[in-house]
N, C-alpha and C. Protein backbone atom coordinates (compact mmCIF):
# COMPACT_ATOMS: atom_id res chain seq x y z
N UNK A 1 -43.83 -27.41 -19.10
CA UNK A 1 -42.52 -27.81 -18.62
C UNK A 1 -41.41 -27.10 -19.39
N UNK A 2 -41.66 -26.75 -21.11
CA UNK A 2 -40.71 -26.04 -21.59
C UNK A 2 -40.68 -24.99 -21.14
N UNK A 3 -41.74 -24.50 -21.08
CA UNK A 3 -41.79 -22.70 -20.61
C UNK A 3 -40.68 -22.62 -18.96
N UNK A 4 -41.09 -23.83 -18.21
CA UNK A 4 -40.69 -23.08 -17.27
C UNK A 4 -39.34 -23.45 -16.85
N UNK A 5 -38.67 -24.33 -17.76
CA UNK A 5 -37.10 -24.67 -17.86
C UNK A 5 -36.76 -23.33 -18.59
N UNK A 6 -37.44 -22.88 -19.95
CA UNK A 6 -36.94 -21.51 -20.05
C UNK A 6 -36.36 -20.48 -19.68
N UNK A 7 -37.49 -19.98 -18.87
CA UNK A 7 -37.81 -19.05 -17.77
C UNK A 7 -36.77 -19.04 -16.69
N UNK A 8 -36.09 -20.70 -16.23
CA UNK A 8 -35.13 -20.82 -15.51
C UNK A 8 -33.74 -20.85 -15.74
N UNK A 9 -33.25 -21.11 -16.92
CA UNK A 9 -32.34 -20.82 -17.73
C UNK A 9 -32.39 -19.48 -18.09
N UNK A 10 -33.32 -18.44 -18.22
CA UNK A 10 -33.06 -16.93 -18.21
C UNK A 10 -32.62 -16.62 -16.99
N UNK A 11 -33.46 -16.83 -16.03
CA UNK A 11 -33.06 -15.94 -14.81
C UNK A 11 -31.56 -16.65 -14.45
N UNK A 12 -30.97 -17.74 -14.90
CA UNK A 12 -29.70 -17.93 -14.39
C UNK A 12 -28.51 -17.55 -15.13
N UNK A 13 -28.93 -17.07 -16.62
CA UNK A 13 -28.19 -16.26 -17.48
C UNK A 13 -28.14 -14.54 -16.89
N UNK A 14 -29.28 -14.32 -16.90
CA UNK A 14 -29.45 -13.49 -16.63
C UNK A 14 -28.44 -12.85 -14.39
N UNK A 15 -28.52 -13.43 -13.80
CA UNK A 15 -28.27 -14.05 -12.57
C UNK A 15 -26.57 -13.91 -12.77
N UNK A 16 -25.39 -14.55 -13.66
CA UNK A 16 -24.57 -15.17 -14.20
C UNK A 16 -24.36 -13.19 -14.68
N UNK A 17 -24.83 -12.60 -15.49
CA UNK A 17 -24.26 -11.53 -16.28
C UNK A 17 -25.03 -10.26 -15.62
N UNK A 18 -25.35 -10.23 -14.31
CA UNK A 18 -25.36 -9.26 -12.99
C UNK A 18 -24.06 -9.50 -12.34
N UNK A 19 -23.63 -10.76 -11.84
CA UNK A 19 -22.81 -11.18 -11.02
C UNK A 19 -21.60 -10.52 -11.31
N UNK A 20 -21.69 -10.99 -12.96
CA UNK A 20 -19.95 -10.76 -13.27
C UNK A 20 -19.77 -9.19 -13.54
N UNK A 21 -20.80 -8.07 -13.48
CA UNK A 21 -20.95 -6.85 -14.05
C UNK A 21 -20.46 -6.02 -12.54
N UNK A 22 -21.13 -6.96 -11.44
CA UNK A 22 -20.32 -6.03 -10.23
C UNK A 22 -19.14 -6.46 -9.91
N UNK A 23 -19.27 -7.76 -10.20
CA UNK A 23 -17.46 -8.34 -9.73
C UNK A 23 -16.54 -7.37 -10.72
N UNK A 24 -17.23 -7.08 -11.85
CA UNK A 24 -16.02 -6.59 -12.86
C UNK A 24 -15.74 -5.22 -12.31
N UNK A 25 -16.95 -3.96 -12.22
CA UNK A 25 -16.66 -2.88 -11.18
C UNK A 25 -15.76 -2.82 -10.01
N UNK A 26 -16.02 -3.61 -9.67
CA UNK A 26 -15.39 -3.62 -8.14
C UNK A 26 -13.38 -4.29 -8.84
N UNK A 27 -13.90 -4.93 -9.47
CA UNK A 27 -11.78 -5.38 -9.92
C UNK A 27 -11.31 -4.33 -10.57
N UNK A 28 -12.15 -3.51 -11.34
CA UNK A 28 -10.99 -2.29 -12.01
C UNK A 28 -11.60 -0.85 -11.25
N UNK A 29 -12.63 -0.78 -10.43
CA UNK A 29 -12.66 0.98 -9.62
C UNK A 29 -11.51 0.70 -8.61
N UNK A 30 -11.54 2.06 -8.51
CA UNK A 30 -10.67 2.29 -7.38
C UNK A 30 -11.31 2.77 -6.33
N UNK A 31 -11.40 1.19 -5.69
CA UNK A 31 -11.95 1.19 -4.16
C UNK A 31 -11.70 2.04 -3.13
N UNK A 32 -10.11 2.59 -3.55
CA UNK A 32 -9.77 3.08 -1.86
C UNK A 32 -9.88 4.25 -1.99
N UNK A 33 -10.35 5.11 -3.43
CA UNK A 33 -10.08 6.43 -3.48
C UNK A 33 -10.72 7.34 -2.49
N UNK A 34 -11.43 6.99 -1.51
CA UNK A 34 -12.13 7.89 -0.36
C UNK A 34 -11.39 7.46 0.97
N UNK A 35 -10.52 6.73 1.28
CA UNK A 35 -10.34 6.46 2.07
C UNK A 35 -9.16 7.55 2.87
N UNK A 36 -9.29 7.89 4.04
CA UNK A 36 -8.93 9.15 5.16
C UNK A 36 -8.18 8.65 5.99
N UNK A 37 -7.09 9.05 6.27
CA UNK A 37 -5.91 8.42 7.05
C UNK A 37 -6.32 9.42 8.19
N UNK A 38 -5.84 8.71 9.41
CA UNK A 38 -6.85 9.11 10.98
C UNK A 38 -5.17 10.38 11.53
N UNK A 39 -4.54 10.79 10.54
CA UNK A 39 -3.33 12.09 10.56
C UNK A 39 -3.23 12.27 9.72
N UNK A 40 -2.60 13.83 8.98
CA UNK A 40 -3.01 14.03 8.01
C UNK A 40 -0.93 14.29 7.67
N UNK A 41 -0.58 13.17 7.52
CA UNK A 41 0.81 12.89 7.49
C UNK A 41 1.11 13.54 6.02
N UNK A 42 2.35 13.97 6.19
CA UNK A 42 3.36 14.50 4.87
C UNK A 42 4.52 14.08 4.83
N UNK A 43 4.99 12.68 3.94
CA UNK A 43 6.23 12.08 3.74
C UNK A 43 6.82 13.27 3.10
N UNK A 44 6.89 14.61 2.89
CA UNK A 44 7.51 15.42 2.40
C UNK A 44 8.29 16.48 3.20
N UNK A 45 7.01 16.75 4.42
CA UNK A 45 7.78 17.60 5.66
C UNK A 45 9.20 16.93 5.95
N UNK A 46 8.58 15.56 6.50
CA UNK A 46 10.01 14.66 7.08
C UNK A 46 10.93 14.02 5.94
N UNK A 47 10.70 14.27 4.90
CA UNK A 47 11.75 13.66 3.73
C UNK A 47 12.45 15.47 3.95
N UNK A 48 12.30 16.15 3.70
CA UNK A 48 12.37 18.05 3.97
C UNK A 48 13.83 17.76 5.04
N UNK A 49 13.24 17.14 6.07
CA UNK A 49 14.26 17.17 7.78
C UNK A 49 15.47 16.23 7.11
N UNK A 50 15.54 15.69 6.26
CA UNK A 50 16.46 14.63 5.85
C UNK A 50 16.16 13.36 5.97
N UNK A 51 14.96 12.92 6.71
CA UNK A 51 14.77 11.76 7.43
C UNK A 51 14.88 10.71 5.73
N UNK A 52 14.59 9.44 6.55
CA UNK A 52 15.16 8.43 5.29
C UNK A 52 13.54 7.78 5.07
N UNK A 53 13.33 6.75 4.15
CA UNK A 53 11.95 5.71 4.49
C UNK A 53 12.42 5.01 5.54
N UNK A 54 13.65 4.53 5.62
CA UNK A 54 13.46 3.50 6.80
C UNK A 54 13.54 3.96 8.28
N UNK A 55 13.94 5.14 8.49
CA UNK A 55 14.02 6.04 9.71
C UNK A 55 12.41 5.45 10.25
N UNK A 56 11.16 5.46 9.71
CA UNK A 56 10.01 5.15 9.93
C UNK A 56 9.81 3.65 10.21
N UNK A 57 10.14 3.42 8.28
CA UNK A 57 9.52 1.89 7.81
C UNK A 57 10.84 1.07 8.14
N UNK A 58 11.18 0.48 9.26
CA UNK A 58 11.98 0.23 9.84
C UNK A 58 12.05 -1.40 9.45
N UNK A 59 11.15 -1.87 8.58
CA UNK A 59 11.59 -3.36 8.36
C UNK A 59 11.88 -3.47 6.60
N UNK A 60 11.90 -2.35 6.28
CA UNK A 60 12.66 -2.23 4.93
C UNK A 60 13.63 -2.99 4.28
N UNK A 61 14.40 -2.69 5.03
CA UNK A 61 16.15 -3.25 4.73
C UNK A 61 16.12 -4.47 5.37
N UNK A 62 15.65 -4.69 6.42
CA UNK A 62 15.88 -6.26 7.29
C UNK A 62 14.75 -7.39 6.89
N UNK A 63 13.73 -7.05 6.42
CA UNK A 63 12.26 -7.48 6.39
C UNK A 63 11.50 -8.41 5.50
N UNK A 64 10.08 -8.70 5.57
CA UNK A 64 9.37 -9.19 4.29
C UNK A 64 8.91 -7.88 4.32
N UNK A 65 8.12 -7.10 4.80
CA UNK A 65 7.36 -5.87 5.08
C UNK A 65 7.92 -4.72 5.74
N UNK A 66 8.33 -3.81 4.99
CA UNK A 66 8.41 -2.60 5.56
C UNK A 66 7.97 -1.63 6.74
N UNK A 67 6.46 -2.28 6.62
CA UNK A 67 5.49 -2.08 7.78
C UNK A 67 5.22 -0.58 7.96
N UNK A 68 4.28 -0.53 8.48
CA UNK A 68 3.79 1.09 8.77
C UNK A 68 4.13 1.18 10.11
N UNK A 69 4.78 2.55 10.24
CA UNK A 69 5.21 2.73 11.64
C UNK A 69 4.01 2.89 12.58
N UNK A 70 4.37 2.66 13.85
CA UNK A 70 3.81 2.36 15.05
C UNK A 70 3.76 3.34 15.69
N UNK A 71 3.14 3.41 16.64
CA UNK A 71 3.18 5.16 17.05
C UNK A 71 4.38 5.54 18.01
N UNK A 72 5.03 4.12 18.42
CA UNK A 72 6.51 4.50 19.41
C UNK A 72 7.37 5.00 18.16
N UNK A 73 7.24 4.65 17.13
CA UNK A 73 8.50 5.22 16.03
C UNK A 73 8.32 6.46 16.23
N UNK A 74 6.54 7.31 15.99
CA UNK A 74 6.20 8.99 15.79
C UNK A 74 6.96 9.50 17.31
N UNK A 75 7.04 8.85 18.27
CA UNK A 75 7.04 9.01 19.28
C UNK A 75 8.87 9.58 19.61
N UNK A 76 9.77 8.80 19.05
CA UNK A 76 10.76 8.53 19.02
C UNK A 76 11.41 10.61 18.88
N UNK A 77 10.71 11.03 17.54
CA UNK A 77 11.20 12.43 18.00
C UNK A 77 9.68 13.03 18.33
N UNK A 78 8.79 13.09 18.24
CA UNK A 78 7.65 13.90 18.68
C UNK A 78 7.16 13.64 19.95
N UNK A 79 7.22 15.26 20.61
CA UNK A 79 7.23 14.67 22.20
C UNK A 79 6.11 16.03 22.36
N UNK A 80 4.56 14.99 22.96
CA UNK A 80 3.45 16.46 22.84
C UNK A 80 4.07 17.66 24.14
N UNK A 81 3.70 18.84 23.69
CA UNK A 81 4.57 19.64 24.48
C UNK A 81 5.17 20.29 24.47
N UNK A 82 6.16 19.83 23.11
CA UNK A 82 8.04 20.42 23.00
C UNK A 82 7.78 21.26 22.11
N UNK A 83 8.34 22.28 21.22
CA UNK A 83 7.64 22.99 20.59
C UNK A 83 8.35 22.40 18.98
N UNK A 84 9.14 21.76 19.27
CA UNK A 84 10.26 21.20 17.90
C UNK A 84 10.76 19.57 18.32
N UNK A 85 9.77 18.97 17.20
CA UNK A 85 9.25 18.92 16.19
C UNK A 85 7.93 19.20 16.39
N UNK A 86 7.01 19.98 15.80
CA UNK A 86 5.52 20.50 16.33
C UNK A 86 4.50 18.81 16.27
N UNK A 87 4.12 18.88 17.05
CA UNK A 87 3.20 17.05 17.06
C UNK A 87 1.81 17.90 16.92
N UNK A 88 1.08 17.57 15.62
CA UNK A 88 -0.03 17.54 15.47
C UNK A 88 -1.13 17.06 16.62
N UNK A 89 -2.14 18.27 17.20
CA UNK A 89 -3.02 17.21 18.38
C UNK A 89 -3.35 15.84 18.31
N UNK A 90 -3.70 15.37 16.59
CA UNK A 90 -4.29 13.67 16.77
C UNK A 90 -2.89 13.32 17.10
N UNK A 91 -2.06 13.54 16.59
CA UNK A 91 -0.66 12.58 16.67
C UNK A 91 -0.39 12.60 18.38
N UNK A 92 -0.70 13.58 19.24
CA UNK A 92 -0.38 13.78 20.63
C UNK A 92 -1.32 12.49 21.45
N UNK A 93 -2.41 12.92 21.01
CA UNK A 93 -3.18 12.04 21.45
C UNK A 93 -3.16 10.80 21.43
N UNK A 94 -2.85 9.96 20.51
CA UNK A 94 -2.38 8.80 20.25
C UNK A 94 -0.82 8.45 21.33
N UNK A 95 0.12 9.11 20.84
CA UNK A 95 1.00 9.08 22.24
C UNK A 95 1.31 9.22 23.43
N UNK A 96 0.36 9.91 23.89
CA UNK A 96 -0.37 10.26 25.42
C UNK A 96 -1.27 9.18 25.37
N UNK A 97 -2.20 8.65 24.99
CA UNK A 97 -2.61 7.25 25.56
C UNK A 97 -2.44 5.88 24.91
N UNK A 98 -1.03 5.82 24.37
CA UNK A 98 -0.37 4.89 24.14
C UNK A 98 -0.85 3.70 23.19
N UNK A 99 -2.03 4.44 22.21
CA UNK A 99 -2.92 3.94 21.25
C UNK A 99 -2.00 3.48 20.03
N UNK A 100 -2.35 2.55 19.00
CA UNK A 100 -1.78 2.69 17.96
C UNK A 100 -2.47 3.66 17.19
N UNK A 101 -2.10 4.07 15.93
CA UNK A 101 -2.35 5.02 15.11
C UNK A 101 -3.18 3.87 13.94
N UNK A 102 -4.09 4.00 13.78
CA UNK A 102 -5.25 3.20 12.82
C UNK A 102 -5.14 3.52 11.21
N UNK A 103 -3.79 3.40 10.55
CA UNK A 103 -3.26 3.74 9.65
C UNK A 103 -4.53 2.51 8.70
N UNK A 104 -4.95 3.38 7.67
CA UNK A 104 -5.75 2.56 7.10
C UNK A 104 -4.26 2.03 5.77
N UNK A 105 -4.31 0.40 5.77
CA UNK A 105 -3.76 0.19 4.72
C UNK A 105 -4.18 -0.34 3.66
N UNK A 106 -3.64 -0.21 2.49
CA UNK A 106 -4.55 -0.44 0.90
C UNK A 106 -3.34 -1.01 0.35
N UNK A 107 -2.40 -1.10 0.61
CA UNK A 107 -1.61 -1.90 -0.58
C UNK A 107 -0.95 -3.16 0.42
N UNK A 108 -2.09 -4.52 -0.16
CA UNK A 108 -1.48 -5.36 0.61
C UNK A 108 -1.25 -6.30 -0.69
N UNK A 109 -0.25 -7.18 -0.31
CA UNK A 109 0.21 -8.26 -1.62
C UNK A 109 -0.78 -9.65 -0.96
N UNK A 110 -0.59 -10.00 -2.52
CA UNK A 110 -1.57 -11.39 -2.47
C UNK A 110 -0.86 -12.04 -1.25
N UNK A 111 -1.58 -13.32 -1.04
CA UNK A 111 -1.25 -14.32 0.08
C UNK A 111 -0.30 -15.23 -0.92
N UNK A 112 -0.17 -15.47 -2.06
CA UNK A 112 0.35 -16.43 -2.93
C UNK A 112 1.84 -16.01 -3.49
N UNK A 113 1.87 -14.43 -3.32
CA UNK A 113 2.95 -14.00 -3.67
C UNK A 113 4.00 -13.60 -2.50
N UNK A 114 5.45 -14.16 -3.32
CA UNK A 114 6.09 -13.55 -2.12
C UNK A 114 6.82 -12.28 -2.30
N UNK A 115 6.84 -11.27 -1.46
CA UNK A 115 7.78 -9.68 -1.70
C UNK A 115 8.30 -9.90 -0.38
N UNK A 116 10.02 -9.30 -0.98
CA UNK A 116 10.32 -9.07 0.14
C UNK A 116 11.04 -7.72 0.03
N UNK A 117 10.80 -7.17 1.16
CA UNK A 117 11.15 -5.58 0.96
C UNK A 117 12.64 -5.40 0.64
N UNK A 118 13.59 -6.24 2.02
CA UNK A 118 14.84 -6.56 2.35
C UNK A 118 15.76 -6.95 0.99
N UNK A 119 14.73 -7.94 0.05
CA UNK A 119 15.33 -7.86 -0.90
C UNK A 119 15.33 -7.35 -2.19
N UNK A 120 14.48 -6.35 -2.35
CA UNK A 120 14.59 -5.35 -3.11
C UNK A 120 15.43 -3.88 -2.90
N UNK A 121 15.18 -3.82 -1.15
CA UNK A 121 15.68 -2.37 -1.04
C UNK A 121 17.26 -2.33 -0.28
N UNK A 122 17.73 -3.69 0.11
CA UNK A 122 18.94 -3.98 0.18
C UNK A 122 19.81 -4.24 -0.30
N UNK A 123 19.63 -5.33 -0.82
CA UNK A 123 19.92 -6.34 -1.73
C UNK A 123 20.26 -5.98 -2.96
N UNK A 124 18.71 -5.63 -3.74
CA UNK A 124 18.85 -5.21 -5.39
C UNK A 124 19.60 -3.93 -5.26
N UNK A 125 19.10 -2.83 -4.10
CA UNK A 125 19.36 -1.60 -3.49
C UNK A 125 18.78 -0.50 -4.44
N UNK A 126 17.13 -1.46 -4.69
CA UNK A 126 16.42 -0.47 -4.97
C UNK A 126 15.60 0.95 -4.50
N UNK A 127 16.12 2.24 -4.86
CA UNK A 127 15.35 3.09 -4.01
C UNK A 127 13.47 2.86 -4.25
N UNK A 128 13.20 3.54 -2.82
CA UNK A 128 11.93 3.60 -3.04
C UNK A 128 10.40 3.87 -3.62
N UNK A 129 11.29 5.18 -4.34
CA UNK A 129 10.44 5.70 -5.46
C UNK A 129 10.03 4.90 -6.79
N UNK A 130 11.11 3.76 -6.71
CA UNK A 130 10.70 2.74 -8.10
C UNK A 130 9.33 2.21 -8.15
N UNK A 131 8.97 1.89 -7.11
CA UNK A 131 7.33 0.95 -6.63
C UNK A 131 6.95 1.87 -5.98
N UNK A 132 7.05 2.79 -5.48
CA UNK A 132 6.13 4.22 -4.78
C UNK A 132 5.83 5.42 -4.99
N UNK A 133 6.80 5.81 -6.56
CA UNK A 133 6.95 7.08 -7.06
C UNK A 133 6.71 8.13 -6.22
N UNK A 134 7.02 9.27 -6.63
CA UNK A 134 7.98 10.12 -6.17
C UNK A 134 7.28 10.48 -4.48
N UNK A 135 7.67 9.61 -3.67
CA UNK A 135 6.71 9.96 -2.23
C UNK A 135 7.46 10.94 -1.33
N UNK A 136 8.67 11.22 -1.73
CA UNK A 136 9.30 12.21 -1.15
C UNK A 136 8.62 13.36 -1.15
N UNK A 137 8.03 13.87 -2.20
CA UNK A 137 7.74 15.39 -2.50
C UNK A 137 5.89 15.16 -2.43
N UNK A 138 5.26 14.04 -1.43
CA UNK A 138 3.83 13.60 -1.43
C UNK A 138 3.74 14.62 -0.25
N UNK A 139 2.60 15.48 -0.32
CA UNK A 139 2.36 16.35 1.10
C UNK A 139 1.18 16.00 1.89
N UNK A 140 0.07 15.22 1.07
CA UNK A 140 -0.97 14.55 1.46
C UNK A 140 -0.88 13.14 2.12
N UNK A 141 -1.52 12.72 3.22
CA UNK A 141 -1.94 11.82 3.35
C UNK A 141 -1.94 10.38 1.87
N UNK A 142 -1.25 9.45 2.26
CA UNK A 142 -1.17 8.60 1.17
C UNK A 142 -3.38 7.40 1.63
N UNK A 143 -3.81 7.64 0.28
CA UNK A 143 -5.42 7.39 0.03
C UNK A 143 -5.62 6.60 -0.88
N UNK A 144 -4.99 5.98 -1.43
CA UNK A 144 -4.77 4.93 -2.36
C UNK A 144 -3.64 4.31 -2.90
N UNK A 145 -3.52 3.05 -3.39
CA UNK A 145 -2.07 2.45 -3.85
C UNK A 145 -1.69 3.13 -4.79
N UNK A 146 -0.55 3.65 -5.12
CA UNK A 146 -0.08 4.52 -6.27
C UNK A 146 0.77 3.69 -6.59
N UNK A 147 0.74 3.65 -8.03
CA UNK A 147 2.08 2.93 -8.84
C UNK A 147 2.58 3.79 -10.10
N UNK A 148 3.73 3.91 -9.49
CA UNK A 148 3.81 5.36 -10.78
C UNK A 148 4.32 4.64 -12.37
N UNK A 149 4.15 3.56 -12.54
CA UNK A 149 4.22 3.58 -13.83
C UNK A 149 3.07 3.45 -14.37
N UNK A 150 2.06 3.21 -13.91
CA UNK A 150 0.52 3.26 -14.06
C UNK A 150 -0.05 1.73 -14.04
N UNK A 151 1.00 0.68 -14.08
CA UNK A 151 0.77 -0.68 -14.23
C UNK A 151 -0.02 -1.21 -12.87
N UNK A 152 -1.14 -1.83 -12.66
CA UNK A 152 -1.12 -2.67 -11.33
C UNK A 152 -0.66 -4.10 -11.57
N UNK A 153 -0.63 -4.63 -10.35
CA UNK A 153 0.10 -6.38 -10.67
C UNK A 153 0.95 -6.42 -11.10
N UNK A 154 1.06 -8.15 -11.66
CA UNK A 154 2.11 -8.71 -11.89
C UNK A 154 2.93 -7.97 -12.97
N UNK A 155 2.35 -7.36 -13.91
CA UNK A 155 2.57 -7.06 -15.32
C UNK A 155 3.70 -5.96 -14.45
N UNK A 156 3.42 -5.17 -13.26
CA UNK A 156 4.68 -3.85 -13.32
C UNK A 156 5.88 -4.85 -12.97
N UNK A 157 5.69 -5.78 -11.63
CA UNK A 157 6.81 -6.36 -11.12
C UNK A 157 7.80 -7.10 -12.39
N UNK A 158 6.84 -7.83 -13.10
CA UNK A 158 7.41 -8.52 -14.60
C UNK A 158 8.67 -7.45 -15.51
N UNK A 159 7.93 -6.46 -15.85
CA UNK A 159 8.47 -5.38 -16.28
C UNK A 159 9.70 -4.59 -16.15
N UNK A 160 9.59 -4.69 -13.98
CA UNK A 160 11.00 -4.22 -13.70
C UNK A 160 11.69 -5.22 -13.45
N UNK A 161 11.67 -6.91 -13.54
CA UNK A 161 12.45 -7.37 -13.38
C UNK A 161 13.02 -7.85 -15.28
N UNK A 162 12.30 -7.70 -15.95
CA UNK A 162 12.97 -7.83 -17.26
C UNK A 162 14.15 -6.54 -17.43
N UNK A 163 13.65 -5.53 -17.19
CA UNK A 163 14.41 -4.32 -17.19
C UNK A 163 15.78 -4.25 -16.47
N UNK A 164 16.05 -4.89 -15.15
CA UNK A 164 16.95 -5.15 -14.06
C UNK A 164 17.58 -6.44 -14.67
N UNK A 165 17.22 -6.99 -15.68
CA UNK A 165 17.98 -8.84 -16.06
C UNK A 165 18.25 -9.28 -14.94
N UNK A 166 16.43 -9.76 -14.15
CA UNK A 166 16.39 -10.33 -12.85
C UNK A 166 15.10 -11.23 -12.99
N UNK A 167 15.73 -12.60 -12.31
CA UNK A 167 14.58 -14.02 -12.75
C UNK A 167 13.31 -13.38 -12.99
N UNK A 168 12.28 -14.03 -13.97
CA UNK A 168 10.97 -14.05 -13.97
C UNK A 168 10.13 -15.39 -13.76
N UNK A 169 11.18 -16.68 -13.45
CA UNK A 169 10.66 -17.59 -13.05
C UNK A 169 10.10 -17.38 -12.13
N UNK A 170 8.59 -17.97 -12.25
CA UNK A 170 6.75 -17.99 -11.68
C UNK A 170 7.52 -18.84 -10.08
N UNK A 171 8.41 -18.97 -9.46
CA UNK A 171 8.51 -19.83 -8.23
C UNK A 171 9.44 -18.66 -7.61
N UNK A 172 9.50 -18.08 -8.20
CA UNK A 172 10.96 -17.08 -7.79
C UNK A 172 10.07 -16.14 -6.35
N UNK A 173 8.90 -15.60 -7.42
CA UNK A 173 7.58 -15.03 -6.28
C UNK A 173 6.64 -15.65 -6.12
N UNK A 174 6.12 -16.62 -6.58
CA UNK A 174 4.89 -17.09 -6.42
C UNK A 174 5.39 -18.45 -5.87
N UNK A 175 4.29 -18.75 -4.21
CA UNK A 175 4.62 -19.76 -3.79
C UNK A 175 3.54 -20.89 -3.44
């Protein structure tokens, strides 16, 4: 009977320090680093034309979410056909059969926290590069969350709001 309470107390130690060895992998790799956006978009061409973030991300300034544009926004100047602005074939295709564009997204905020775009990029009238670094001059496809101060979580938001002498009361975002 000792032996085999033993034996069962190993395998659940043992069981217990597998578990937490992949959970721990999986919380600090970077999951999304393979991930392939279905156009091979350059916020740099169209930052180049003058265009703005919100010319696209159209719930910026008004919003909780900025949102990823829709393919009527690409649509708005890219017309397959015209020779200016040149529409990439996937991008044609998608607007010729009135598909959305399957933008893979990776930077989503907790369910517990609240962001609101409107009031950071209105409001505070923070530019975008603060939480997105420098995406103007990005020519690739965006493939993972980038945070250019290197911080993830709470610890960057904490950071720039100590820096800004702007609340850090835990109710301010967290609901």
């Amino acid at each position: 009977m000792i032996l085999r309470h033993a034996i069962t107390k190993h395998w659940v130690v043992t069981l217990f320090l597998v578990s937490f060895l992949v959970s721990s992998f999986f919380a600090f790799s970077d999951r999304n680093s393979k991930l392939q956006q279905p156009i091979a978009f350059s916020h740099k061409k169209h930052m180049d034309l003058g265009m703005e973030c919100v010319s696209c991300h159209i719930g910026a300034e008004e919003g909780i979410h900025a949102g990823i544009p829709k393919t009527e926004i690409c649509a708005r100047c890219h017309v397959p056909g015209q020779d200016y602005p040149p529409t990439p074939k996937e991008l044609a295709q998608y607007i010729e059969s009135g598909k959305e564009i399957p933008w893979l997204q990776f930077q989503v905020g907790k369910r517990h926290v609240y962001f609101s775009h409107r009031r950071h990029v209105k409001i505070a009238q923070l530019d975008c590069t603060e939480c997105h670094g420098d995406i103007r001059n990005m020519d690739q496809p965006i493939t993972r969350a980038y945070f250019p101060s290197g911080q993830k979580g709470m610890n960057r938001c904490i950071d720039c709001h100590r820096r800004n002498q702007v609340t850090t009361d835990c109710y301010a975002c967290h609901r």
